[in-house]
Protein backbone atom coordinates (compact mmCIF):
# COMPACT_ATOMS: atom_id res chain seq x y z
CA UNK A 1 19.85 -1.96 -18.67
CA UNK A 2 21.03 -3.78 -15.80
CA UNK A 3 19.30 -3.56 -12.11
CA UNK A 4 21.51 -4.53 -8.80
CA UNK A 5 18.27 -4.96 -7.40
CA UNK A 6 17.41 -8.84 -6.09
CA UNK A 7 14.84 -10.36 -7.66
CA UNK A 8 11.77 -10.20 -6.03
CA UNK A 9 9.92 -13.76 -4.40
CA UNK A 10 7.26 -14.31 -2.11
CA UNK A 11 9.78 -16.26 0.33
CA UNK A 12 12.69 -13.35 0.13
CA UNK A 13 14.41 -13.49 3.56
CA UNK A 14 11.43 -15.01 5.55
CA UNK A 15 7.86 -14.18 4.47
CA UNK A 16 8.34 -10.69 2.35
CA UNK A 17 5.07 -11.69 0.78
CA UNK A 18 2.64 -13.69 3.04
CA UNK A 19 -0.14 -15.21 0.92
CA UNK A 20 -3.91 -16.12 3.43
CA UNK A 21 -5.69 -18.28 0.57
CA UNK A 22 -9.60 -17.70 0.55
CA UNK A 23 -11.61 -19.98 2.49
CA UNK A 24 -15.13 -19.51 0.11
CA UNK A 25 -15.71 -18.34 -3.10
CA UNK A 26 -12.57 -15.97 -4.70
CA UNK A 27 -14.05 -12.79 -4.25
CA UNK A 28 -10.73 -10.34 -4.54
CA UNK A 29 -6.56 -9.76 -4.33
CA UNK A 30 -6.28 -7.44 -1.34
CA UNK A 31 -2.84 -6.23 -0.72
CA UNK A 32 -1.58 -5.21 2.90
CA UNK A 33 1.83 -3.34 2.92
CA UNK A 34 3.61 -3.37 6.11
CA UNK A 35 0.25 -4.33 8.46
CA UNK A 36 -0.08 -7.26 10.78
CA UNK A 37 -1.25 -10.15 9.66
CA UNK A 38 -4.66 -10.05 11.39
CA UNK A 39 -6.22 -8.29 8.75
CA UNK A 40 -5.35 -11.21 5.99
CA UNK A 41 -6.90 -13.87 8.31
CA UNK A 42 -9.86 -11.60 8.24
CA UNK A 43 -10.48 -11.15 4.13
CA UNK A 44 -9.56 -14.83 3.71
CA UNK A 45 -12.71 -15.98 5.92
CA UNK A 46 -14.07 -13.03 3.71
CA UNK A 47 -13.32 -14.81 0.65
CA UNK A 48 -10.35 -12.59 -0.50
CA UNK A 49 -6.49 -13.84 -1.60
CA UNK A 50 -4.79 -11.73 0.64
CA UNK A 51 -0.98 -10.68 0.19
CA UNK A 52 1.19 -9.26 3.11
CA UNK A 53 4.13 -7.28 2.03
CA UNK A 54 6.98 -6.98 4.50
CA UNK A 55 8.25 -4.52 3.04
CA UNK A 56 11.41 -3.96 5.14
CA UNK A 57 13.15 -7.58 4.21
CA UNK A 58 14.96 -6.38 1.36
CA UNK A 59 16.50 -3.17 3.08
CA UNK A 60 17.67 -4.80 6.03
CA UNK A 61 16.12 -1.94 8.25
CA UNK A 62 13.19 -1.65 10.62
CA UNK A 63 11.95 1.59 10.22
CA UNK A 64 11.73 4.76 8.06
CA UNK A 65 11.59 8.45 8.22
CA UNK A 66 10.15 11.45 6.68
CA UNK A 67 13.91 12.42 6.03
CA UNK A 68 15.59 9.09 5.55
CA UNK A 69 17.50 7.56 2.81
CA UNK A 70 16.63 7.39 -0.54
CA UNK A 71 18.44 4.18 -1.24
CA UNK A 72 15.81 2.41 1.50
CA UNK A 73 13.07 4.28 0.01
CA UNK A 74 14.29 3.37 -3.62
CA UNK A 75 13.88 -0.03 -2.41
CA UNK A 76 10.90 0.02 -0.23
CA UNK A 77 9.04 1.15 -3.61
CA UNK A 78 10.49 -1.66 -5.85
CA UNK A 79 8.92 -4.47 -2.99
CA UNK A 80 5.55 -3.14 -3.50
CA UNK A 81 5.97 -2.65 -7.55
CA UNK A 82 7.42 -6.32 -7.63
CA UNK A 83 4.94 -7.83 -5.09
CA UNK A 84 1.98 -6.37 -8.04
CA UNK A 85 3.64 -7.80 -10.13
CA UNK A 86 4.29 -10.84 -8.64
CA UNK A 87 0.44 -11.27 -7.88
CA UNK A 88 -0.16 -10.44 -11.66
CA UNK A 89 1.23 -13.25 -13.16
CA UNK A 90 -0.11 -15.60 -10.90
CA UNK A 91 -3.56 -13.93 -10.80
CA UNK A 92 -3.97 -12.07 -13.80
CA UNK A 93 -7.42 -11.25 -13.96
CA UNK A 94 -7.14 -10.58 -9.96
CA UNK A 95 -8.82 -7.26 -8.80
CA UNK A 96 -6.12 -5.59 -6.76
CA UNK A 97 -7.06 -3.44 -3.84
CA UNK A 98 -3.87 -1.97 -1.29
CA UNK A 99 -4.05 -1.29 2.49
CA UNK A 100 -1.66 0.37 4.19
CA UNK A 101 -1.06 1.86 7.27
CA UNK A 102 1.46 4.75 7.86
CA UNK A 103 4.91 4.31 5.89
CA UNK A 104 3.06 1.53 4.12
CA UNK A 105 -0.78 3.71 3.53
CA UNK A 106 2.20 6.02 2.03
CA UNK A 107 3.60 3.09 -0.53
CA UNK A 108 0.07 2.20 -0.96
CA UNK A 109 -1.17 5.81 -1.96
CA UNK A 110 1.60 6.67 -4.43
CA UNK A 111 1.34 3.35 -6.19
CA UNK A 112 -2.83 3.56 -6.64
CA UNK A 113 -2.76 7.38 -8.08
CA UNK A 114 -0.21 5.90 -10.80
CA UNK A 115 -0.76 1.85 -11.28
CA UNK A 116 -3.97 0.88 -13.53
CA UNK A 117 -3.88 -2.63 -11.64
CA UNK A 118 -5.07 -1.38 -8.55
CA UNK A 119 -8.92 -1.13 -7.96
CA UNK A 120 -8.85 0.47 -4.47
CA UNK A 121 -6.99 1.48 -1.75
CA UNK A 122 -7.99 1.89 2.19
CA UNK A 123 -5.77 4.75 3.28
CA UNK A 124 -4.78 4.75 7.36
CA UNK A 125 -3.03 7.37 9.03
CA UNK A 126 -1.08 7.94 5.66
CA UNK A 127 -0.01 10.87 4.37
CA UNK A 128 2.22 12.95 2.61
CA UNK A 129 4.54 14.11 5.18
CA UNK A 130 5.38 17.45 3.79
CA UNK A 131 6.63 15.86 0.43
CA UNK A 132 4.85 16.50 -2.94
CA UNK A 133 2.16 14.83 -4.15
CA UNK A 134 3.18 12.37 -7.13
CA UNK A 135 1.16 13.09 -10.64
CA UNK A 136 -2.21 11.05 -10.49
CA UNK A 137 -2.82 9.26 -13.42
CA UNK A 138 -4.96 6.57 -11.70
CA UNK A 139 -7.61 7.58 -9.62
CA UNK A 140 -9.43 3.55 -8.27
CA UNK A 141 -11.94 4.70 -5.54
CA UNK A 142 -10.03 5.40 -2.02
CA UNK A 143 -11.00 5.23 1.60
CA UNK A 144 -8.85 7.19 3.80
CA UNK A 145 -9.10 6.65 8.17
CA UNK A 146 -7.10 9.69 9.78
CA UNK A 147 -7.14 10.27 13.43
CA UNK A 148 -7.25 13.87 14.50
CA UNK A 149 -4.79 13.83 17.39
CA UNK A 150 -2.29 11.68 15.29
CA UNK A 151 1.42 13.63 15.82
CA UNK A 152 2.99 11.31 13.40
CA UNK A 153 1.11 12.14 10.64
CA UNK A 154 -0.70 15.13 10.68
CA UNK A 155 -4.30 14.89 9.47
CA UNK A 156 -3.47 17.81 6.94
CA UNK A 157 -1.13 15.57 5.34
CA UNK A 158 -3.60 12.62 4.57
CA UNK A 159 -5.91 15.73 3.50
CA UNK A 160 -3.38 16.68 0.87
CA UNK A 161 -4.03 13.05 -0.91
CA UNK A 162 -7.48 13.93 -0.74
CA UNK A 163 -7.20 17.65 -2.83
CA UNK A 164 -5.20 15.84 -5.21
CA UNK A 165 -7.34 13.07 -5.64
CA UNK A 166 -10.64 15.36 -6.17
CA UNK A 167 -8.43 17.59 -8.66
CA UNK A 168 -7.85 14.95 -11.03
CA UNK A 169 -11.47 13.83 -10.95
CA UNK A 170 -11.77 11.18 -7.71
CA UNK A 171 -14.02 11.17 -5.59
CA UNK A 172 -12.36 9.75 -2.34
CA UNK A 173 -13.86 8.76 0.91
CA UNK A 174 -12.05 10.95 4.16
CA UNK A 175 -13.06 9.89 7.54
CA UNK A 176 -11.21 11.90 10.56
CA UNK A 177 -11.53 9.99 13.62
CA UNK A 178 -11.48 11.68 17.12
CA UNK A 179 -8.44 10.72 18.88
């Protein structure tokens, strides 16, 4: 089988995976997809490996939508599979935990409910946006952060992620925040 697909490297067009090296004791592989890199300064004074997936580099695009193109999507989804498994064979007895916010709590969702390598996942403003939820074979423990004004991404879609996680056995962690 043959893939047109590039291959994947931390250094793809800029920084498509930024790596913030622990400063103590390894305690973890966080992943961020899409998020600013203030959060990986903070888990590397934590003691965490962090990884930052820019997850637009290899479309050429700067944003998504709820009805967009497949081909983009296609490709957003094969950043964060590669980026796993990029982290895997340099770390692989890492614990892998995902954060993502938005498009990227999305990617971060749908790859925890089906990728034994991931330990947890920190859920914000994510959701489902009217799509159906993908078959959870995986359920790591999840925190999701929602806020209940958010027009985006309605709180009912993070919600669904929620049902589906409790149906197949999880026991995930929703916190709707006022505003």
């Amino acid at each position: 089988m043959t893939s047109d697909r590039k291959p994947f490297t931390p250094r793809q067009r800029g920084e498509q995976l930024f790596t913030a090296r622990a400063a103590q004791r390894h305690r973890g592989t966080p992943m961020a997809i899409g998020s600013s890199r203030v959060w990986p300064s903070f888990s590397r004074e934590q003691g965490f490996v962090t990884h930052l997936l820019h997850y637009f580099d290899r479309t050429g695009t700067v944003f998504a939508d709820a009805g967009g193109d497949r081909g983009v999507l296609r490709a957003l989804v094969a950043d964060r599979d590669d980026a796993i498994g990029w982290i895997r064979t340099k770390r692989p007895a890492a614990r892998i935990g995902l954060f993502g916010y938005s498009l990227g709590a999305h990617l971060a969702a749908s790859q925890s409910v089906r990728d034994s390598r991931v330990g947890a996942a920190v859920i914000l403003a994510g959701g489902l946006e009217g799509g159906p939820c993908p078959q959870v074979s995986h359920v790591p423990p999840f925190l999701f952060l929602h806020g209940a004004n958010d027009t985006r991404v309605p709180m009912s879609d993070a919600r669904q992620w929620e049902q589906a996680l409790a149906a197949a056995g999880g026991k995930p962690e929703f916190h709707g925040l006022s505003g």
